[in-house]
N, C-alpha and C. Protein backbone atom coordinates (compact mmCIF):
# COMPACT_ATOMS: atom_id res chain seq x y z
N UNK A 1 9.19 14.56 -60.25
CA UNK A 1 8.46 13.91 -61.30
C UNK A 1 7.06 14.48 -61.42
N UNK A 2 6.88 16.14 -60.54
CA UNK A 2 5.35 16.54 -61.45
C UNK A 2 5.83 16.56 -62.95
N UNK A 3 4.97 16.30 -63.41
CA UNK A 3 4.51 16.64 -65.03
C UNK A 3 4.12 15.55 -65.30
N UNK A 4 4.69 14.97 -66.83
CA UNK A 4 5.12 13.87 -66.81
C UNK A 4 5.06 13.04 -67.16
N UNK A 5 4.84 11.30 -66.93
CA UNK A 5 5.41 10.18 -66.49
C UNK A 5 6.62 9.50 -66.99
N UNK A 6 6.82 9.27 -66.48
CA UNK A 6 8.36 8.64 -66.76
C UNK A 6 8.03 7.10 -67.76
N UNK A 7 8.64 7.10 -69.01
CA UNK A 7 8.31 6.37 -69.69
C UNK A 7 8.94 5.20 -69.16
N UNK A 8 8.58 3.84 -68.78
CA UNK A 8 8.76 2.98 -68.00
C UNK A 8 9.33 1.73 -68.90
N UNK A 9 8.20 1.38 -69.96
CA UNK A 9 8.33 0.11 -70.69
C UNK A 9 9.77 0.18 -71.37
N UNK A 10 9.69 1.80 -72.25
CA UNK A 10 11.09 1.88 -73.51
C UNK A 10 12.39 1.49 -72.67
N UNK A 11 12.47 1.74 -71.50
CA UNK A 11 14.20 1.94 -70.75
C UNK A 11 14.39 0.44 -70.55
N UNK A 12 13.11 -0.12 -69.83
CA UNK A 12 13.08 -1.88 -69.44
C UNK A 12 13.39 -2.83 -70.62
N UNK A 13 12.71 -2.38 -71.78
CA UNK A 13 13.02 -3.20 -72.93
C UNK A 13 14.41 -2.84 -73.88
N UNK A 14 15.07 -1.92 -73.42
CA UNK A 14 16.32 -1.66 -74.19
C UNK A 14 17.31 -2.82 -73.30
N UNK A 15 16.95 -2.82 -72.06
CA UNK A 15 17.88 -3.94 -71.32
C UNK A 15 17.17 -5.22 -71.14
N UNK A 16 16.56 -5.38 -72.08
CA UNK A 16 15.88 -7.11 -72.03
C UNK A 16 14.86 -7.67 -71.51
N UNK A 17 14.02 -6.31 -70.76
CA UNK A 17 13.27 -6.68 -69.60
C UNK A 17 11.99 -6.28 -70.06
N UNK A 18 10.94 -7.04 -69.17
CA UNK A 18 9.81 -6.65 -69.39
C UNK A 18 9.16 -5.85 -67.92
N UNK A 19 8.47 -4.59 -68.32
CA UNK A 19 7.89 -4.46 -66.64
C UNK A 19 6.65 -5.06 -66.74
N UNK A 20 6.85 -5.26 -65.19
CA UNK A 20 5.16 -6.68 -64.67
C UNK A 20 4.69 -5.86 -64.12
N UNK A 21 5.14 -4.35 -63.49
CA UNK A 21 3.92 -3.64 -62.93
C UNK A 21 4.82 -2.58 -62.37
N UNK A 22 4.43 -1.15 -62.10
CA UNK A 22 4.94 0.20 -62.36
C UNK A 22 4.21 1.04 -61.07
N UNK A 23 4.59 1.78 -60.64
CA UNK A 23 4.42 3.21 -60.16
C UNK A 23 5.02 4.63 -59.81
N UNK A 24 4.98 5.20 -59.66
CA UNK A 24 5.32 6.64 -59.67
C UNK A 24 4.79 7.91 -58.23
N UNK A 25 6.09 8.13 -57.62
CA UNK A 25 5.64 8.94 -57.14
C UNK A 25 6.34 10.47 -57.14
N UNK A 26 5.87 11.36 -57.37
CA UNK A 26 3.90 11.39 -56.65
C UNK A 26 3.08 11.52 -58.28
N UNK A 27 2.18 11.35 -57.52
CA UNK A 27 1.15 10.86 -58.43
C UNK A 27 0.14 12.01 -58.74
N UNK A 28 0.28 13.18 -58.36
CA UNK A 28 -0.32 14.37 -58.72
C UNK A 28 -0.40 15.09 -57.15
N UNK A 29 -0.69 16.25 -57.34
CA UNK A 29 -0.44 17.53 -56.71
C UNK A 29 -1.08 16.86 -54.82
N UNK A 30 -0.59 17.22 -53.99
CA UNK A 30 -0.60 16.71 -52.48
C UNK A 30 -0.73 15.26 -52.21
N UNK A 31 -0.08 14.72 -52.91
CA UNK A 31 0.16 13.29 -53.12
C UNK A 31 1.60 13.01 -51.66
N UNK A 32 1.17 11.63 -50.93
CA UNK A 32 1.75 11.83 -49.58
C UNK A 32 2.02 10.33 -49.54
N UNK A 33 3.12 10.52 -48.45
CA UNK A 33 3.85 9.09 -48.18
C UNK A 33 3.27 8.91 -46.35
N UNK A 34 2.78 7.42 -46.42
CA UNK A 34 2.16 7.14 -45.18
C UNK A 34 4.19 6.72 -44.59
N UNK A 35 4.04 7.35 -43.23
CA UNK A 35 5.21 7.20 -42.36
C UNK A 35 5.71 5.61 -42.24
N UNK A 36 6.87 5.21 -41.85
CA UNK A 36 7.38 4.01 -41.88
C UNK A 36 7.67 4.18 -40.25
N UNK A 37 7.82 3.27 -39.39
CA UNK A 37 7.80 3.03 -37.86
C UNK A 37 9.08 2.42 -38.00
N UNK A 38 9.78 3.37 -37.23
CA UNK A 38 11.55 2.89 -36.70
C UNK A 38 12.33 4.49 -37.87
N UNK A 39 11.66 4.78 -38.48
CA UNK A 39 12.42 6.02 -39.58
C UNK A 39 11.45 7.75 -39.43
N UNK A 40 12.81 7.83 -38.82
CA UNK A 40 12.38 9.43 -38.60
C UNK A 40 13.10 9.98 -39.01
N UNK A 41 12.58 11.75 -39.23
CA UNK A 41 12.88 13.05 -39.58
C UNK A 41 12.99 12.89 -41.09
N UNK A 42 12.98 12.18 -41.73
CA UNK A 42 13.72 12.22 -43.15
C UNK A 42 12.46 11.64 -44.22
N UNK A 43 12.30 11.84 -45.29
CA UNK A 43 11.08 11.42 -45.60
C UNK A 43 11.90 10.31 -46.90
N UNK A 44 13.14 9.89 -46.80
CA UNK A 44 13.89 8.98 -47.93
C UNK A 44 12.82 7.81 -47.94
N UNK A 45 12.99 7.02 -46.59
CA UNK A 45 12.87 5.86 -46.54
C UNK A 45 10.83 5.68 -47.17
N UNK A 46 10.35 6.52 -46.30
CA UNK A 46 8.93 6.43 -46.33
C UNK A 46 9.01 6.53 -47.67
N UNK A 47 9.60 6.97 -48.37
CA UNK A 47 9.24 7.82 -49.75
C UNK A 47 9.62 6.27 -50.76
N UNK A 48 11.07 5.34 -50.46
CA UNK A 48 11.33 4.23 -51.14
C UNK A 48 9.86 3.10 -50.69
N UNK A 49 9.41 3.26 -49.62
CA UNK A 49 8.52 2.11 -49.20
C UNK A 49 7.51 2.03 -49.75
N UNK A 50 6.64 3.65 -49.96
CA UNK A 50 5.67 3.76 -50.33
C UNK A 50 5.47 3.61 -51.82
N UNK A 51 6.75 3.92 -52.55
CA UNK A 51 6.23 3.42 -53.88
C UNK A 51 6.45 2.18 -54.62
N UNK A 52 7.66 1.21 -53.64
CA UNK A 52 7.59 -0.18 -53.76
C UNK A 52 6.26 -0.97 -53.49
N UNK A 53 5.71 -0.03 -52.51
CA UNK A 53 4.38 -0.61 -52.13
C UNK A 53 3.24 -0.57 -53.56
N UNK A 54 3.14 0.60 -54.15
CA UNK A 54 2.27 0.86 -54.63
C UNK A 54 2.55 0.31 -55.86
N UNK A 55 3.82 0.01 -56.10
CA UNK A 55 3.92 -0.60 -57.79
C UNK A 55 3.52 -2.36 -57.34
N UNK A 56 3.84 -3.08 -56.06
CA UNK A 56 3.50 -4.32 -55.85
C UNK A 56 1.92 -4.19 -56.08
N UNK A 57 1.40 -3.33 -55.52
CA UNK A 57 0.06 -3.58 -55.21
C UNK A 57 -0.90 -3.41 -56.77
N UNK A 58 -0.23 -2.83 -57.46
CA UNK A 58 -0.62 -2.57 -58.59
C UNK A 58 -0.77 -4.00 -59.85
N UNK A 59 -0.31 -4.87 -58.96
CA UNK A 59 -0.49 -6.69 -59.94
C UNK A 59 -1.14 -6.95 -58.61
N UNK A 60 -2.20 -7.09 -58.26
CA UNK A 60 -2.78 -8.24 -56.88
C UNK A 60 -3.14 -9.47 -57.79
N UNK A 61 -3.15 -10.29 -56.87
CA UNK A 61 -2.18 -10.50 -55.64
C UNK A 61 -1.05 -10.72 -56.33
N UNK A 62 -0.09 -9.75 -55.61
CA UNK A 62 1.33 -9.92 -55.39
C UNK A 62 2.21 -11.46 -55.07
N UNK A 63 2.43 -12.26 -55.64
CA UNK A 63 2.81 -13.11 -55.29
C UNK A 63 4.50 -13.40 -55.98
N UNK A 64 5.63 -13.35 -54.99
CA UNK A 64 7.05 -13.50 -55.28
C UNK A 64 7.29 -14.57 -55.90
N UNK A 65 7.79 -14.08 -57.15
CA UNK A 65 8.63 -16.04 -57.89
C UNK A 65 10.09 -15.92 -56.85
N UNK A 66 10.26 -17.05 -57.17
CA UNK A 66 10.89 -18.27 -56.13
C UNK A 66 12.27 -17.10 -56.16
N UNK A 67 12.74 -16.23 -56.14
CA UNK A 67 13.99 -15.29 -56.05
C UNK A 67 13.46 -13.83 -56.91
N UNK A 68 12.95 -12.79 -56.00
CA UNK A 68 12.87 -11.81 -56.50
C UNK A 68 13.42 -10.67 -55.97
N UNK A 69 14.26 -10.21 -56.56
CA UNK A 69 15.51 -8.85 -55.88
C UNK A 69 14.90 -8.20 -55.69
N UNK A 70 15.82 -6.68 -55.09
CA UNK A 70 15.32 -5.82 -54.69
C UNK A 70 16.51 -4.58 -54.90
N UNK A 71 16.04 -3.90 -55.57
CA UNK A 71 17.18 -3.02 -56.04
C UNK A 71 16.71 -1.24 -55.94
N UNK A 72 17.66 -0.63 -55.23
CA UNK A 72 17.72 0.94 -54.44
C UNK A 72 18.60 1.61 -55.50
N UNK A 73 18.32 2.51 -56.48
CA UNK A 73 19.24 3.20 -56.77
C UNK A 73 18.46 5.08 -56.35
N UNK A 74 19.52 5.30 -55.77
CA UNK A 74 19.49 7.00 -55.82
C UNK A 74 20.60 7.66 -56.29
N UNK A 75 20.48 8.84 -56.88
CA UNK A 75 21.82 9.82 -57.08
C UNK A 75 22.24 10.07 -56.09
N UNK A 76 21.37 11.01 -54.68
CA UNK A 76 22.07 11.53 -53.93
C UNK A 76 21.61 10.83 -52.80
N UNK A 77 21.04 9.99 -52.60
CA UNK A 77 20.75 9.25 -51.24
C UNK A 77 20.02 9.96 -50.01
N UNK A 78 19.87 9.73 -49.02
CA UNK A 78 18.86 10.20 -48.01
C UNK A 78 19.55 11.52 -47.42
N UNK A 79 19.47 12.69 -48.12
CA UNK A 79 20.21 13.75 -47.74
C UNK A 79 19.95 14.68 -46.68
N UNK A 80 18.47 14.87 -46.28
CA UNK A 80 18.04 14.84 -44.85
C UNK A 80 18.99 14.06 -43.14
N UNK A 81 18.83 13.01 -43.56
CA UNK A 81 19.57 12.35 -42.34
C UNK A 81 21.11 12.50 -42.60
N UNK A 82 21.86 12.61 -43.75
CA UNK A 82 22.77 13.54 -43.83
C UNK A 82 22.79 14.51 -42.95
N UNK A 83 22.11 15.14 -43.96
CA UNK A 83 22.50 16.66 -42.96
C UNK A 83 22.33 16.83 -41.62
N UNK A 84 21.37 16.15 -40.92
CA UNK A 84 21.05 16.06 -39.55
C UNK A 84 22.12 15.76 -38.87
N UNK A 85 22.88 14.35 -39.45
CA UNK A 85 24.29 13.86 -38.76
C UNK A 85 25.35 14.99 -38.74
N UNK A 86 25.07 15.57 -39.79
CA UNK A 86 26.53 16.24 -40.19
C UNK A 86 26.39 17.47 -39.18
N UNK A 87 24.87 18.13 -38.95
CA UNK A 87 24.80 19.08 -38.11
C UNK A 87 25.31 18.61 -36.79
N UNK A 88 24.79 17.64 -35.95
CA UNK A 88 24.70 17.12 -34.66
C UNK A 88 26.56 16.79 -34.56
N UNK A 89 26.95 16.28 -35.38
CA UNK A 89 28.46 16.43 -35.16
C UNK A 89 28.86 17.42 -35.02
N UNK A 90 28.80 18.55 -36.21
CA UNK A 90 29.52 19.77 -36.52
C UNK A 90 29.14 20.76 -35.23
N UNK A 91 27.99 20.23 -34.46
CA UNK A 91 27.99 21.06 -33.11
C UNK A 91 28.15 20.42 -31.78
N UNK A 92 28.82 18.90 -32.10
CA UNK A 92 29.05 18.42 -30.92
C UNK A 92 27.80 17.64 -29.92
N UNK A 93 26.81 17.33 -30.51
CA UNK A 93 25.75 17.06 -30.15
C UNK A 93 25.84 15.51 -30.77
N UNK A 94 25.09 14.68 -29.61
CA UNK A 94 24.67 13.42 -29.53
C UNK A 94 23.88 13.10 -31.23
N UNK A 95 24.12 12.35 -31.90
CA UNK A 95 23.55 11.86 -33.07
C UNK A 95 21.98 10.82 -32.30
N UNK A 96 21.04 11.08 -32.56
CA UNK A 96 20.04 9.71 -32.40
C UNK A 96 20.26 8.31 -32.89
N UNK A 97 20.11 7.40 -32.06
CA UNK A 97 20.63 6.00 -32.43
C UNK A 97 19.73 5.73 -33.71
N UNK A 98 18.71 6.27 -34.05
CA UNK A 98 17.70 5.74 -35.35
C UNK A 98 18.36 6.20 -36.52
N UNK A 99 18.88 7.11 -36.92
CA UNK A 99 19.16 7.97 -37.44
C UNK A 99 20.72 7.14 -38.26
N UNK A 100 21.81 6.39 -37.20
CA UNK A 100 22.78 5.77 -37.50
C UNK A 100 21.77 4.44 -38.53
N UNK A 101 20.99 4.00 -37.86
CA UNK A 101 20.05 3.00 -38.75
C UNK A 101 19.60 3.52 -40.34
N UNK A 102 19.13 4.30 -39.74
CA UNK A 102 18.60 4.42 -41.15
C UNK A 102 19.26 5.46 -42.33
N UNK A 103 20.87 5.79 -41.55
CA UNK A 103 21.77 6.35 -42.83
C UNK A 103 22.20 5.09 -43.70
N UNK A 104 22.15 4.01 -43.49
CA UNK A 104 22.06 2.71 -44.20
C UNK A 104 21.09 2.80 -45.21
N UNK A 105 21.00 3.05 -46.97
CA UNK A 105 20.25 2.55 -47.59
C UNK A 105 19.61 1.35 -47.70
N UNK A 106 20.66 0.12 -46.80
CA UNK A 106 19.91 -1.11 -47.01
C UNK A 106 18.72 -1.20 -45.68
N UNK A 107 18.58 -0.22 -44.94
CA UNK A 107 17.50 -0.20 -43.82
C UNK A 107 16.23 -0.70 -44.45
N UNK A 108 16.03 0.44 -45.30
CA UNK A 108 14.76 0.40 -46.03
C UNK A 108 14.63 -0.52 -46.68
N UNK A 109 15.52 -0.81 -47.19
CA UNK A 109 15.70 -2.29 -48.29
C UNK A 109 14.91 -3.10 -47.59
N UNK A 110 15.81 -3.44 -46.47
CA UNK A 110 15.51 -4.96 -45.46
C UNK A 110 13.77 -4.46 -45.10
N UNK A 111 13.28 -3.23 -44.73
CA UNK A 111 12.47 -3.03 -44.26
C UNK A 111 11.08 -3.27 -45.53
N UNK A 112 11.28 -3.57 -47.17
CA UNK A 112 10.47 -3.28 -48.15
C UNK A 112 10.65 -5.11 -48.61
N UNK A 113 11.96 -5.71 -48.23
CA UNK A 113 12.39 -6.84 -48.40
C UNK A 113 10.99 -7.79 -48.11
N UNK A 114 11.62 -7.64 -46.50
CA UNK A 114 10.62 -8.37 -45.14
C UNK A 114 8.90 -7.83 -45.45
N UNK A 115 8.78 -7.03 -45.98
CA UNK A 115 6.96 -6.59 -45.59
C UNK A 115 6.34 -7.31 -46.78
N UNK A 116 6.83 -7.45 -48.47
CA UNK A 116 6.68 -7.85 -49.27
C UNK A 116 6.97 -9.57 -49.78
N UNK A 117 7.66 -10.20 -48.98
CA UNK A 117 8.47 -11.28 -48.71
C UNK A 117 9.34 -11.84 -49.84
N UNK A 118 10.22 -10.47 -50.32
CA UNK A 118 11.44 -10.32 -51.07
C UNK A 118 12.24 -11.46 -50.83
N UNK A 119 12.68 -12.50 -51.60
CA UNK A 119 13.93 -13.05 -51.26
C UNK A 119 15.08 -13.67 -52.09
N UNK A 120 15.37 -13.02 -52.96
CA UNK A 120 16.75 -12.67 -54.07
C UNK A 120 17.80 -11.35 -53.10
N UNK A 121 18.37 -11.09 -54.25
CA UNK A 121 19.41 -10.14 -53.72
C UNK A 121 19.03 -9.22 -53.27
N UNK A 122 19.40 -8.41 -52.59
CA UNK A 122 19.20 -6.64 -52.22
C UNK A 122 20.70 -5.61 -52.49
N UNK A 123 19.69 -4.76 -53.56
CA UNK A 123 21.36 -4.07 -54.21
C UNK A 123 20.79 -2.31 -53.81
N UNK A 124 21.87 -2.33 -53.19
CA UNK A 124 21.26 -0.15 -53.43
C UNK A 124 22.66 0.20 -54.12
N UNK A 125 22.55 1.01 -55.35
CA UNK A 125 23.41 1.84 -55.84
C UNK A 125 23.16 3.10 -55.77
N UNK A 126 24.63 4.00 -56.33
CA UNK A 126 24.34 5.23 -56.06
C UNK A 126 24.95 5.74 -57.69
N UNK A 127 24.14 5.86 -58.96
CA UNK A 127 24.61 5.74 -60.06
C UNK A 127 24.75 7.88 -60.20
N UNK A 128 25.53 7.59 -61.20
CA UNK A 128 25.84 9.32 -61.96
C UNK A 128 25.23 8.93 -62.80
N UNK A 129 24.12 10.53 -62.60
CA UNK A 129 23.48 11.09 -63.80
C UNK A 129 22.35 11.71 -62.79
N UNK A 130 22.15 13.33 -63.06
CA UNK A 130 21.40 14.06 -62.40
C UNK A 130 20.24 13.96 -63.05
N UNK A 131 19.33 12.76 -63.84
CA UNK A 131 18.02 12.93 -63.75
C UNK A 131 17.55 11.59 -63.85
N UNK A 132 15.96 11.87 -63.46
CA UNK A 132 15.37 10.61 -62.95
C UNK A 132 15.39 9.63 -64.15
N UNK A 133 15.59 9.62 -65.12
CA UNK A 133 15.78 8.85 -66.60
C UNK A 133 16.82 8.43 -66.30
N UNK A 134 18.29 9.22 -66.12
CA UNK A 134 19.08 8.33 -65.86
C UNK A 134 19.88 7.23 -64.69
N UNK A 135 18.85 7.93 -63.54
CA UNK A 135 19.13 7.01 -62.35
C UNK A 135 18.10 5.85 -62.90
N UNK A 136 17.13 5.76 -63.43
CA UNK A 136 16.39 4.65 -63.91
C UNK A 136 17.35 3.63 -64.68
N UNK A 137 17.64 4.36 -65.79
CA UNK A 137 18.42 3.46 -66.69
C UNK A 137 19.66 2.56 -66.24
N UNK A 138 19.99 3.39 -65.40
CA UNK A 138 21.12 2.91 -64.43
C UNK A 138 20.75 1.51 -63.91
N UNK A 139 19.49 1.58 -63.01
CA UNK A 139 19.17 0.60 -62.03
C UNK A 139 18.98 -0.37 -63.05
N UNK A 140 18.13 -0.24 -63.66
CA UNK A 140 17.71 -0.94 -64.73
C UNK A 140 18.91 -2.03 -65.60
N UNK A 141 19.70 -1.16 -66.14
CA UNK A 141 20.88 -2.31 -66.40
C UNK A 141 21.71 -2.93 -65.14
N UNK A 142 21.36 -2.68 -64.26
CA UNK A 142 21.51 -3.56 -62.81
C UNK A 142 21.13 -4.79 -63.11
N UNK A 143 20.26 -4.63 -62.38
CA UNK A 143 18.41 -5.39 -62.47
C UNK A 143 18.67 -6.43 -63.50
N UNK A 144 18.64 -6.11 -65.09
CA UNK A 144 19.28 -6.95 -66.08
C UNK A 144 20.39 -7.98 -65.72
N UNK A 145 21.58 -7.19 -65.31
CA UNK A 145 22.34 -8.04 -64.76
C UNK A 145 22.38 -9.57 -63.94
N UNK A 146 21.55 -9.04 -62.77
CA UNK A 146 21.19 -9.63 -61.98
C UNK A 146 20.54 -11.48 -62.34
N UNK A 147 19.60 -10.39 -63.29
CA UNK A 147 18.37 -11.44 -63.49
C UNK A 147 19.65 -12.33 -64.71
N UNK A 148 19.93 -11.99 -65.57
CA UNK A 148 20.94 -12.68 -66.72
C UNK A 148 22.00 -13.40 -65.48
N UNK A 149 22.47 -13.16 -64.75
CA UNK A 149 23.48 -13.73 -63.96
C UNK A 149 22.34 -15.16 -63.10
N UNK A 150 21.31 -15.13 -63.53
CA UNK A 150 20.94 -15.95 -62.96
C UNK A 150 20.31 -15.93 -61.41
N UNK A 151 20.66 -14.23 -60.75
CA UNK A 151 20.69 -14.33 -59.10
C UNK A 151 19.28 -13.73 -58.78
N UNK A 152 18.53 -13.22 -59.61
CA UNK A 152 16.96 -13.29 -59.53
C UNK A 152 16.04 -13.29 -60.56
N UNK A 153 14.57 -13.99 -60.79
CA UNK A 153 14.03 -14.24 -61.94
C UNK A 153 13.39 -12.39 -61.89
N UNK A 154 12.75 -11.68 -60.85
CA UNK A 154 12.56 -10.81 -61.25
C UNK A 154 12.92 -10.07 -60.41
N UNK A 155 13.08 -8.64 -60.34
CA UNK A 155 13.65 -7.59 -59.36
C UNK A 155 12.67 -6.38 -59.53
N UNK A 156 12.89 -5.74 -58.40
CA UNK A 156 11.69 -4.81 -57.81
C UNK A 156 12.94 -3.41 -57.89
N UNK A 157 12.23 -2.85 -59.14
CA UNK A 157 13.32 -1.83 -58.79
C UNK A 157 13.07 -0.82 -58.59
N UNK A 158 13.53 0.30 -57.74
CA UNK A 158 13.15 1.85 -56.67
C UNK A 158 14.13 2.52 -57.11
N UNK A 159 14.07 3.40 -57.73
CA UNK A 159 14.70 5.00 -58.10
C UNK A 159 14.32 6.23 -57.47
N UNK A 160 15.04 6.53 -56.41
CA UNK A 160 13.96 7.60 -55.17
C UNK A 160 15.17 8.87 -55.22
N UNK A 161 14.74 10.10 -55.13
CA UNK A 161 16.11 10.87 -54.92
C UNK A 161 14.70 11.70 -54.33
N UNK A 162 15.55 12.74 -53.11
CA UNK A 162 14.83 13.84 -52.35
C UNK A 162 15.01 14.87 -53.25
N UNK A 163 14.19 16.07 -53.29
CA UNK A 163 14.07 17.13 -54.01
C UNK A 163 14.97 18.21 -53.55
N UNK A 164 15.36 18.57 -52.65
CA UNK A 164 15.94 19.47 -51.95
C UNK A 164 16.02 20.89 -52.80
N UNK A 165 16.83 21.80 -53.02
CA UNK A 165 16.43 22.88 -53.34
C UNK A 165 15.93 23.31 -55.33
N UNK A 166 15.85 21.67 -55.95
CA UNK A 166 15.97 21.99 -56.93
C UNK A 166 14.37 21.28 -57.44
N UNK A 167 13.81 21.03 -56.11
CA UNK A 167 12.48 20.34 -56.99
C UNK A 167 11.77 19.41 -55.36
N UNK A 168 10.72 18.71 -55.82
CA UNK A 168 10.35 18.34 -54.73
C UNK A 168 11.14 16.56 -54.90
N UNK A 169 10.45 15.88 -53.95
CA UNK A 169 10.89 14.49 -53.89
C UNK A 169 10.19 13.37 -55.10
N UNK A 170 11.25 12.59 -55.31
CA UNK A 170 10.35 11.80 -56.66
C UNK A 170 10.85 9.73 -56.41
N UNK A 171 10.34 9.79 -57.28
CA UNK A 171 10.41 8.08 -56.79
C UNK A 171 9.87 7.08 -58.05
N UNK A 172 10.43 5.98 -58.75
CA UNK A 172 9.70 5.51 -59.46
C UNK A 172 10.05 4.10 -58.73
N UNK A 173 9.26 2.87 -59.14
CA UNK A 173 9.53 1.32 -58.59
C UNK A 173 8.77 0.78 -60.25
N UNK A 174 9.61 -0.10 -60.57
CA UNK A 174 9.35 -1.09 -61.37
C UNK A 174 9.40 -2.60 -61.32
N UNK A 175 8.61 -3.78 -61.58
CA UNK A 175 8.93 -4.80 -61.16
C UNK A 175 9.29 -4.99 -62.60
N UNK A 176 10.23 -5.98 -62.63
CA UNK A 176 10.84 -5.86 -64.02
C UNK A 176 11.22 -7.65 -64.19
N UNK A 177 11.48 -8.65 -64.76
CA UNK A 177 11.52 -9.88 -65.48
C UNK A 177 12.39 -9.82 -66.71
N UNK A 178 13.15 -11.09 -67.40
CA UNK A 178 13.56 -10.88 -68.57
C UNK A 178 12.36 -11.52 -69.48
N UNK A 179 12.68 -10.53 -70.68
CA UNK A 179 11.68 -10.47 -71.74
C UNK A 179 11.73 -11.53 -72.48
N UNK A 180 12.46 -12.64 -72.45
CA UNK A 180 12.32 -14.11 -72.69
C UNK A 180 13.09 -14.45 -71.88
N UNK A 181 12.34 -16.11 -71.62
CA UNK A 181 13.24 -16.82 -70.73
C UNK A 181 14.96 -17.23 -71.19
N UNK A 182 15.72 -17.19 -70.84
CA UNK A 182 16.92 -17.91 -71.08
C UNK A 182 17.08 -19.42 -71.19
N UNK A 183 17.72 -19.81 -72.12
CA UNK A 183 17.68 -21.45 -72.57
C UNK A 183 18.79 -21.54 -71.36
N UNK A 184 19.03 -22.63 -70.94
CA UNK A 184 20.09 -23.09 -70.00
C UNK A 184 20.43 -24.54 -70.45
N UNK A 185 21.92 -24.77 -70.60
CA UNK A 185 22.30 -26.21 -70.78
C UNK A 185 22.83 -26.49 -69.54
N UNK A 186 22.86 -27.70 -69.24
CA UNK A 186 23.54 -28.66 -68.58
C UNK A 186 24.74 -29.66 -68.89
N UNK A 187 25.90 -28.93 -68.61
CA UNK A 187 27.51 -29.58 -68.78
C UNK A 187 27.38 -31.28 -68.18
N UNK A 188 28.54 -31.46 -68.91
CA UNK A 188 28.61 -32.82 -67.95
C UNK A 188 28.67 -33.13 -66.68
N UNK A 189 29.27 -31.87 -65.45
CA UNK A 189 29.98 -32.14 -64.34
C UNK A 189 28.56 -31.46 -63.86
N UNK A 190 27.02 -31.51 -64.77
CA UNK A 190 26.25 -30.94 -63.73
C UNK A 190 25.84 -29.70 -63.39
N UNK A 191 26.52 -28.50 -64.24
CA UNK A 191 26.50 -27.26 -63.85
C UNK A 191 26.08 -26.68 -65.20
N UNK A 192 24.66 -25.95 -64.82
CA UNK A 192 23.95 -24.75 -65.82
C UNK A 192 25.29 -23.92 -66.47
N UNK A 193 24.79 -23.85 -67.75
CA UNK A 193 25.60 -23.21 -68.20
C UNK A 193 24.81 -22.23 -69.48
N UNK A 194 24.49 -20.90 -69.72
CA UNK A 194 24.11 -20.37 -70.99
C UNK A 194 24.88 -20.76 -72.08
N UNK A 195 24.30 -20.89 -73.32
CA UNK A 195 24.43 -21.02 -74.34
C UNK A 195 25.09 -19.63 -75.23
């Protein structure tokens, strides 16, 4: 994502949503991710934390409505600790116990969950489409989902893919809401129901 910015508002409002607050990484030329403690060799996780961080911090104070998700989409996922596993097998060599941790996309999740005090769903997908527009759009009609299903009022959403030989590493986080509230009735037997 040098150049740029990734147009944020148009993709959120085609799926109903409004964004409450945005960031992007990187953010111009030697732009760096502070390390995450328990995640090594791989710069995935640091790379999802740091810009969940920076799009929260970007509304202070940050304060969670009563269910706010948390949603991971990458194309190709943490391909570093991939390859590390795949080497350490393919030569018969001991894998590092951290490493089994944090080939889990929901590591980071739980780890961006807990620091922020996330507590709606936690979704990581892995959507098709080789560019950062469309892993966005992807998450994004997630996210929609989610929030229309009722299972969070707003969701924190992270689009991170590593650069590997075709570019460097990129990352966007959006906090995202629906763009009007939903009317809700109440049936007889008691149970919300949309209109």
């Amino acid at each position: 994502m040098n150049g740029p910015a990734l147009d944020l508002a148009g993709p959120a409002a085609a799926q109903g949503l409004v964004v409450l607050a945005g960031a992007q990484w990187p953010q111009g030329p030697g732009d760096t991710v502070t390390p995450v403690p328990g995640f090594i060799l791989s710069s995935f996780q640091p790379l999802v934390a740091e810009v969940a961080g920076r799009c929260l911090r970007d509304r202070p104070p940050f304060e969670p409505a009563p269910c706010t998700g948390l949603l991971i989409a990458s194309a190709r996922g943490d391909t570093v600790t991939r390859a590390v596993v795949a080497d350490a097998l393919a030569e018969g060599r001991q894998v590092p116990p951290l490493l089994f941790y944090q080939s889990n996309p929901n590591a980071v999740a739980g780890h961006v969950a807990a620091r922020w005090g996330l507590d709606g769903p936690v979704v990581c997908t892995a959507p098709l489409g080789d560019t950062a527009e469309a892993v966005l759009a992807d998450a994004l009609g997630c996210a929609a989902l989610l929030i229309e299903d009722g299972d969070a009022e707003q969701v924190l959403v992270v689009a991170a893919d590593q650069g590997g030989p075709g570019g460097p590493d990129h990352a966007v986080a959006v906090l995202v809401a629906a763009a009007a509230v939903p009317r809700r009735l109440v049936t007889r037997e008691g149970r919300d129901q949309r209109p």
